[in-house]
Protein backbone atom coordinates (compact mmCIF):
# COMPACT_ATOMS: atom_id res chain seq x y z
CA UNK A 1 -19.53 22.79 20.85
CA UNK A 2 -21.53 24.50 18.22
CA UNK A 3 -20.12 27.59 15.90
CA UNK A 4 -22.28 30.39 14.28
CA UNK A 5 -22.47 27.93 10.78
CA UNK A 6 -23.79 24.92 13.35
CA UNK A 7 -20.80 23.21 12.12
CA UNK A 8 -19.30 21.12 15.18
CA UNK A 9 -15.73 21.59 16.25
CA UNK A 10 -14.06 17.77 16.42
CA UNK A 11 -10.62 17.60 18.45
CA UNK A 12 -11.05 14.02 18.45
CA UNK A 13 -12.61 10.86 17.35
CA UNK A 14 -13.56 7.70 18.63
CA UNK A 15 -12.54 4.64 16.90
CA UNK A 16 -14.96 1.41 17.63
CA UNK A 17 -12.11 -1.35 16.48
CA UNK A 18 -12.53 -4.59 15.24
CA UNK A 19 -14.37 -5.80 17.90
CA UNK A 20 -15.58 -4.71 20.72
CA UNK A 21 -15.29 -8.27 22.90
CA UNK A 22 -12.17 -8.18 25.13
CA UNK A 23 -10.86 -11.88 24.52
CA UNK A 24 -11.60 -11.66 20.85
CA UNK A 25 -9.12 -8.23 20.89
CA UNK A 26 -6.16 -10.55 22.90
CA UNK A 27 -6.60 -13.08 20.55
CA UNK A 28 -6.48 -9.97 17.35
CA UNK A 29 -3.38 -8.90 19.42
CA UNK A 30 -1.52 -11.99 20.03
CA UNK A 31 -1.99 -12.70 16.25
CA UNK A 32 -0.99 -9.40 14.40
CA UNK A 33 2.16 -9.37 17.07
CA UNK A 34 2.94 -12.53 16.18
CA UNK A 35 2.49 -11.96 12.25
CA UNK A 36 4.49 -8.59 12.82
CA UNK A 37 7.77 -10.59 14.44
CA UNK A 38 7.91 -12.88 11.67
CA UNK A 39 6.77 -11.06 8.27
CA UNK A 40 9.23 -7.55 8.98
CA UNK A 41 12.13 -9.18 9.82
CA UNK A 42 11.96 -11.10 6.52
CA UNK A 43 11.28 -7.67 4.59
CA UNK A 44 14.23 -6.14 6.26
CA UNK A 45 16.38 -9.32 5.44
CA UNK A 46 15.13 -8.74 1.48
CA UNK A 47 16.01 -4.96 1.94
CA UNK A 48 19.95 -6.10 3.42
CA UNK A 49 20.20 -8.81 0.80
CA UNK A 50 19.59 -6.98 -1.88
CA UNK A 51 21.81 -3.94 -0.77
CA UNK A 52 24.49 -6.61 0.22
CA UNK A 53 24.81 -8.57 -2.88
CA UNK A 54 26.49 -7.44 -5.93
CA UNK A 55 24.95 -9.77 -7.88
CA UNK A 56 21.26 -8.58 -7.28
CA UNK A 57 22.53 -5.29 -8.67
CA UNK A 58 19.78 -5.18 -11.60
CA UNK A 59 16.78 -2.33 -11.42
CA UNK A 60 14.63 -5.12 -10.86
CA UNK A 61 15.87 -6.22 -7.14
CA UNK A 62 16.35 -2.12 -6.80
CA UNK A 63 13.03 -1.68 -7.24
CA UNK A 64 11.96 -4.77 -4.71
CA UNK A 65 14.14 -3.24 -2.19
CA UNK A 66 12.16 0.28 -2.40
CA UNK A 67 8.84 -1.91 -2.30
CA UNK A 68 9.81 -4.13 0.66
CA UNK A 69 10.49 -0.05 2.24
CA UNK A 70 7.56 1.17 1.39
CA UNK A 71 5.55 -1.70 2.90
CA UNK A 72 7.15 -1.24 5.46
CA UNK A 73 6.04 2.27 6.01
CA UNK A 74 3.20 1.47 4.98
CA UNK A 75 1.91 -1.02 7.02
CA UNK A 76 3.40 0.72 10.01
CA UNK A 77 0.93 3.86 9.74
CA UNK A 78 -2.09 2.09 11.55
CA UNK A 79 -0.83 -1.13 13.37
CA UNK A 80 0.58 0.47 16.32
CA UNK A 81 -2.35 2.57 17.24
CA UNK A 82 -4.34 -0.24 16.67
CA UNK A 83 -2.46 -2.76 18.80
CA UNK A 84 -2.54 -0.46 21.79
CA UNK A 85 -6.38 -0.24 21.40
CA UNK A 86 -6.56 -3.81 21.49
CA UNK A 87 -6.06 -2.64 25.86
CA UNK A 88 -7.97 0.63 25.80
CA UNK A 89 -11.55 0.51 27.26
CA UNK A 90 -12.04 3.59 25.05
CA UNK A 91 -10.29 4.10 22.40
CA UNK A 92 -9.80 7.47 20.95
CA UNK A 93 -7.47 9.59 18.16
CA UNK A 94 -7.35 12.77 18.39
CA UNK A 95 -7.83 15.56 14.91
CA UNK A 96 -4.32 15.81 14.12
CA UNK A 97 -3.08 12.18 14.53
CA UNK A 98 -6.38 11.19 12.39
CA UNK A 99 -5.28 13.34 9.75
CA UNK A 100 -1.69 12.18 10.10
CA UNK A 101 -2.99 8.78 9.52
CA UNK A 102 -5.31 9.67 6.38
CA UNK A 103 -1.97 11.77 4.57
CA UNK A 104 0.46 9.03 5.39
CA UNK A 105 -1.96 6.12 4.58
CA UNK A 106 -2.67 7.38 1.06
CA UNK A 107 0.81 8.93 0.39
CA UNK A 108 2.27 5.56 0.91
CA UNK A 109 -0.05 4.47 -0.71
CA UNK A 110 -0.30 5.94 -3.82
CA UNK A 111 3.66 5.78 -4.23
CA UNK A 112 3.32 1.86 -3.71
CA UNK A 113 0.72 1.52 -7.10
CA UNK A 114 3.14 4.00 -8.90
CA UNK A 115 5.91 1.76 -7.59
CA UNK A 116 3.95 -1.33 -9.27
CA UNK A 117 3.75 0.82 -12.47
CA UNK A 118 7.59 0.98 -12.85
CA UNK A 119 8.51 -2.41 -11.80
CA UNK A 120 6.00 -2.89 -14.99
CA UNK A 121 8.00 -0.60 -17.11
CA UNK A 122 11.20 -2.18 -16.28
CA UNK A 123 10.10 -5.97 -17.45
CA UNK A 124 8.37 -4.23 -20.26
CA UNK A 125 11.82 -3.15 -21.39
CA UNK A 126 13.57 -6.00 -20.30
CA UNK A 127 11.36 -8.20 -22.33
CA UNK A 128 10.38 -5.97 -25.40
CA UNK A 129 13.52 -4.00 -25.53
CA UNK A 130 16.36 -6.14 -24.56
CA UNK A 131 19.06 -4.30 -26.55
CA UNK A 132 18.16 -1.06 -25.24
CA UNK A 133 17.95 -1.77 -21.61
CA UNK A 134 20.72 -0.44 -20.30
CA UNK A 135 20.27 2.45 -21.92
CA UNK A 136 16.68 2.75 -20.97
CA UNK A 137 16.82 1.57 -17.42
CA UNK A 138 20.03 2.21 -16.03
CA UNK A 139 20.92 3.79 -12.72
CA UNK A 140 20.48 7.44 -12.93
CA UNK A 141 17.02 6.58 -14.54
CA UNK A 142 15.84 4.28 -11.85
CA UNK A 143 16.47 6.74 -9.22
CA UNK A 144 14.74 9.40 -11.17
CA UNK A 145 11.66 6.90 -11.18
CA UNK A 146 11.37 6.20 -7.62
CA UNK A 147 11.72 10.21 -6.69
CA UNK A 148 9.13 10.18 -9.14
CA UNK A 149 6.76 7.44 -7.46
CA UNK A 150 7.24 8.81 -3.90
CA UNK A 151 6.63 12.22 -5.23
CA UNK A 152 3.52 11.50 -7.16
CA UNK A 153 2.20 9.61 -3.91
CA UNK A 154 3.28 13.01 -2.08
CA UNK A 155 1.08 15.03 -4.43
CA UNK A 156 -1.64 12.09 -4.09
CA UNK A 157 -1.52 12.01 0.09
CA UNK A 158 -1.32 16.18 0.02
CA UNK A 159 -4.42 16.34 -2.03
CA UNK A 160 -6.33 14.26 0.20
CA UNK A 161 -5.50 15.67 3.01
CA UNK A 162 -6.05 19.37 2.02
CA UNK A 163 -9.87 18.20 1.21
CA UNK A 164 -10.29 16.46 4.65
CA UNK A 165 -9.30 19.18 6.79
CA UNK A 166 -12.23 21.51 4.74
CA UNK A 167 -14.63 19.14 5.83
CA UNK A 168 -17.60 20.86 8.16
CA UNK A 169 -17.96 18.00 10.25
CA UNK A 170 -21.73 17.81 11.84
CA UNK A 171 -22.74 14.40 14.47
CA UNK A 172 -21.29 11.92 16.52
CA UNK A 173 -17.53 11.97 16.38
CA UNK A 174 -17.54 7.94 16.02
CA UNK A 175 -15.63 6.10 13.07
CA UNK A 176 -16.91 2.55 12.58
CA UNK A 177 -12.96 1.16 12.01
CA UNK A 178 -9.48 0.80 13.31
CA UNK A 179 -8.13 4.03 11.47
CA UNK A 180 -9.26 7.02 10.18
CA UNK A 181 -9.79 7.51 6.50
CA UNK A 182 -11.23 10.01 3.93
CA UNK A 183 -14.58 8.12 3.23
CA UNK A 184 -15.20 7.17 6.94
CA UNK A 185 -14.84 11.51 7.28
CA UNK A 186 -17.23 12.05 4.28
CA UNK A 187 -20.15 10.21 6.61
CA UNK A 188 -19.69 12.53 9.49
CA UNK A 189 -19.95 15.55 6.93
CA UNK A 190 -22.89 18.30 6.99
CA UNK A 191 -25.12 18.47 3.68
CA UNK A 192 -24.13 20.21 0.73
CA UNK A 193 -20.23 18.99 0.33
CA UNK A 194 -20.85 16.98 -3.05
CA UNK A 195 -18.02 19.04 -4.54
CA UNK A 196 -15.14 18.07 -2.12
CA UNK A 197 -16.98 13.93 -2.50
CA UNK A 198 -16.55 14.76 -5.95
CA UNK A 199 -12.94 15.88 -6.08
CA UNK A 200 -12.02 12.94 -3.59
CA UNK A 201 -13.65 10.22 -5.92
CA UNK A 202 -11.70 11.45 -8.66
CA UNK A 203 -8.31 11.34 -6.80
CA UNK A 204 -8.95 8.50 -5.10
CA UNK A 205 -10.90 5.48 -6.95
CA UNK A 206 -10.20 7.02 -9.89
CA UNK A 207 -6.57 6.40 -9.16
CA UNK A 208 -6.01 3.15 -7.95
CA UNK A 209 -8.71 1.92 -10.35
CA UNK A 210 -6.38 3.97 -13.13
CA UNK A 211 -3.30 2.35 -12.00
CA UNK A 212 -4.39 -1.29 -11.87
CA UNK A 213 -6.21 -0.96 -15.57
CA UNK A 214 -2.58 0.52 -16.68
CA UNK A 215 -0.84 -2.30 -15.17
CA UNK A 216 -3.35 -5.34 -16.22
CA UNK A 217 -2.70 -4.08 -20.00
CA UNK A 218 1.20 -3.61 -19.80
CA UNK A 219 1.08 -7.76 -18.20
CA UNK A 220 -0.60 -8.56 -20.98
CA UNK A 221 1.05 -7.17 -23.52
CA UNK A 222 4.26 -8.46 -21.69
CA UNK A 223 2.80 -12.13 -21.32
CA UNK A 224 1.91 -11.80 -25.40
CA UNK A 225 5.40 -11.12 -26.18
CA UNK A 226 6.39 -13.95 -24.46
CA UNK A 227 5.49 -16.43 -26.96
CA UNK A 228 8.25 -15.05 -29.31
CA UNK A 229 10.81 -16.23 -26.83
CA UNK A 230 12.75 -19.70 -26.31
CA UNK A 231 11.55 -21.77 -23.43
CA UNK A 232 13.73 -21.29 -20.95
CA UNK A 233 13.46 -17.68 -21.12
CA UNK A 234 10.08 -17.81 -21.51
CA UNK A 235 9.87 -19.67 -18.02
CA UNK A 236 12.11 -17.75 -16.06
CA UNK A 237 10.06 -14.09 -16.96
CA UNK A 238 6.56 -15.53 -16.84
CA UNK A 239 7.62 -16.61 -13.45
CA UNK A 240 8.78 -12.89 -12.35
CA UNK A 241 5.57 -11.50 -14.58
CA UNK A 242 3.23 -13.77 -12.55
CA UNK A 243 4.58 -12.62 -9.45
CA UNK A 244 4.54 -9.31 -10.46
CA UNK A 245 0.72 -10.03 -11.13
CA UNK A 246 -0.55 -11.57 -8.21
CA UNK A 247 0.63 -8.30 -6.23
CA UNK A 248 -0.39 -6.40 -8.40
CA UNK A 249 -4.06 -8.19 -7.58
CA UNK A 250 -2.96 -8.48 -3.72
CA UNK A 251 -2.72 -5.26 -3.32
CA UNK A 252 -5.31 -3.10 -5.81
CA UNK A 253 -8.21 -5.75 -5.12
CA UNK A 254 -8.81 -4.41 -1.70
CA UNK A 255 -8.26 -0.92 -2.64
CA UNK A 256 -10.82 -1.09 -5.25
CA UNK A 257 -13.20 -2.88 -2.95
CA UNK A 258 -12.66 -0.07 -0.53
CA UNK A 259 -12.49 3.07 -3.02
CA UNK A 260 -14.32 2.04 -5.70
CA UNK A 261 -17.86 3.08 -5.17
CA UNK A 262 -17.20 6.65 -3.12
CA UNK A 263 -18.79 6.62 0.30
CA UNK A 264 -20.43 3.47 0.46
CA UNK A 265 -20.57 1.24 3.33
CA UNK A 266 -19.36 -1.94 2.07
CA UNK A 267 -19.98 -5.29 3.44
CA UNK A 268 -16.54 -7.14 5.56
CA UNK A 269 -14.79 -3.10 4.94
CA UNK A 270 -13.37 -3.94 8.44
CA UNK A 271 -12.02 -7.28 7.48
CA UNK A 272 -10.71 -6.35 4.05
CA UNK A 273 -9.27 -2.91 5.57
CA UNK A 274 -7.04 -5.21 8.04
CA UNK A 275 -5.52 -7.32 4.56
CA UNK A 276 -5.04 -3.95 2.60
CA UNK A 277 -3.48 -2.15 5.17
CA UNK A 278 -1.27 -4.81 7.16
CA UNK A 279 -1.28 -7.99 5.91
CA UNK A 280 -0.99 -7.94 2.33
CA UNK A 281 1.60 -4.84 2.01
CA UNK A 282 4.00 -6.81 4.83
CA UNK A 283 3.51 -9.84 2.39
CA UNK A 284 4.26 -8.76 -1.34
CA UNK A 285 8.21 -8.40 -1.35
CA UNK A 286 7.89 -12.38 0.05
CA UNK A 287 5.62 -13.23 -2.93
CA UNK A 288 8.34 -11.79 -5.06
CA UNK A 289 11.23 -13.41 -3.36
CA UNK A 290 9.71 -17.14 -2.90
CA UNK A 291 9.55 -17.43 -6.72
CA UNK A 292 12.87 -16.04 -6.99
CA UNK A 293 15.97 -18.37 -6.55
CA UNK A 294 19.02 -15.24 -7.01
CA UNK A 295 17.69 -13.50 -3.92
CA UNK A 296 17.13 -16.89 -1.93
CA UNK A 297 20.33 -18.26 -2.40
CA UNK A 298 21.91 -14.86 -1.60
CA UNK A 299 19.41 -14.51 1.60
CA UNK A 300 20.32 -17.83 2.89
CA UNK A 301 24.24 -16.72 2.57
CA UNK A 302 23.37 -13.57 4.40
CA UNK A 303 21.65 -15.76 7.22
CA UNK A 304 24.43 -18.38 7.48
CA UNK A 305 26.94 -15.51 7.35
CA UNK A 306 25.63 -14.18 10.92
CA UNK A 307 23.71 -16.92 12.18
């Protein structure tokens, strides 16, 4: 259906998957239900640990907890649509739960690399600033920087969103993914709209390529100051500050790849899309916590306690 400004009206789009041969989409199924049994348990265990042991009390296992929650979120936004594609002949979303999608996929988002930015803030001090610490990083202060991470992500996700839904939307109503997001939108969009491509570039890549800059120069500052410490202590927070790295990697690699250059089609999007939305988010609190031996040993306790 046409309006007066032959702008089409789209109540719904169709989504063409990962693939479009049935036994290839059991075998997607079996494995992302499988992954999904095992990996969110273990997040939620890191989440009751950490809440359940006095002795992981620090900002630093505060902060894991919130980032084992917010993958959790996270990487909940798309899977279950996509699983029960996996048995639709045709499978379809309509405007609104598209748009859900694209707020709550970038929100999350957003508050995750903030999240990251923190965590780097708090080994910063830790490191540079021992003797102020507690006085820098205690408590009240934490919780003032996560309302401040999932609010900034808010502001991100809101953004976003407000641009999509003034999209004039001309074509075929067909997305090329699993999920709907803003630069799969920007394809189906009539002429003339460099403005809002514009204004999404520059809150989009220009964030999460913003964000992991930020956080590559506060690691190496932090991995510098590291030589001015004894060994032991030098071993125990390189091995938190390479953990601390390799998500950072895990996780802003694929965004990058995605967001970087505005629009494009990008070779494997698909394939990468699947590790930046659900498997890499599900797996960075167990990157943290296999390199950790407090929260293991108290895990283990909490497993033995009930088990």
């Amino acid at each position: 259906e046409m309006d007066h400004e032959n702008y089409t009206v789209v109540t719904e789009f169709v989504l063409l998957g990962l693939s479009q041969n049935h036994e290839v989409q059991m075998i997607l199924f079996l494995f992302f239900l499988l992954f999904y049994m095992i990996i969110l348990p273990g997040n939620i265990l890191i989440i009751l640990t950490i809440r359940g042991d006095s002795q992981l009390g620090s900002p630093m296992y505060f902060f894991l907890a919130n980032l084992a929650f917010l993958d959790i979120c996270y990487s909940s936004v798309t899977p279950p649509k996509m699983l029960a594609d996996f048995f639709s002949h045709r499978k379809t979303i309509s405007y609104s739960a598209c748009m859900a999608q694209l707020f709550f996929l970038h929100f999350l988002g957003a508050a995750e690399a903030f999240l990251l930015m923190v965590m780097a803030y708090d080994r910063y001090v830790a490191i540079c600033k021992p003797l102020h610490y507690n006085r820098l990083v205690n408590r009240g202060i934490c919780c003032v920087l996560v309302g401040a991470t999932w609010g900034g992500g808010f502001i991100h996700g809101i953004i976003l969103f407000g641009l999509s839904i003034h999209l004039p939307l001309c074509g075929p109503n067909i997305l090329d993914n699993f999920f709907c997001d803003v630069h799969q939108l920007v394809k189906l969009a009539c002429a003339n709209t460099y403005i809002v491509e514009l204004l999404m570039f520059l809150n989009n890549g220009v964030v999460i390529i913003m964000c992991f800059t930020l956080l590559l120069i506060s690691y190496t500052v932090l991995l510098l100051n590291l030589w001015t410490q004894s060994f032991k202590t030098k071993n125990k927070v390189a091995s938190t500050c390479v953990s601390h790295i390799i998500v950072v990697f895990v996780m802003c690699g694929p965004a990058i790849y995605i967001y970087g250059l505005p629009f494009q089609a990008v070779p494997k999007e698909k394939v990468v899309a699947v590790f930046h939305t659900i498997i890499f988010p599900l797996t960075n609190p167990m990157i943290y916590t296999l390199r950790n031996k407090e929260i293991k040993g108290s895990m283990w306790k909490l497993v033995r306690k009930y088990i």
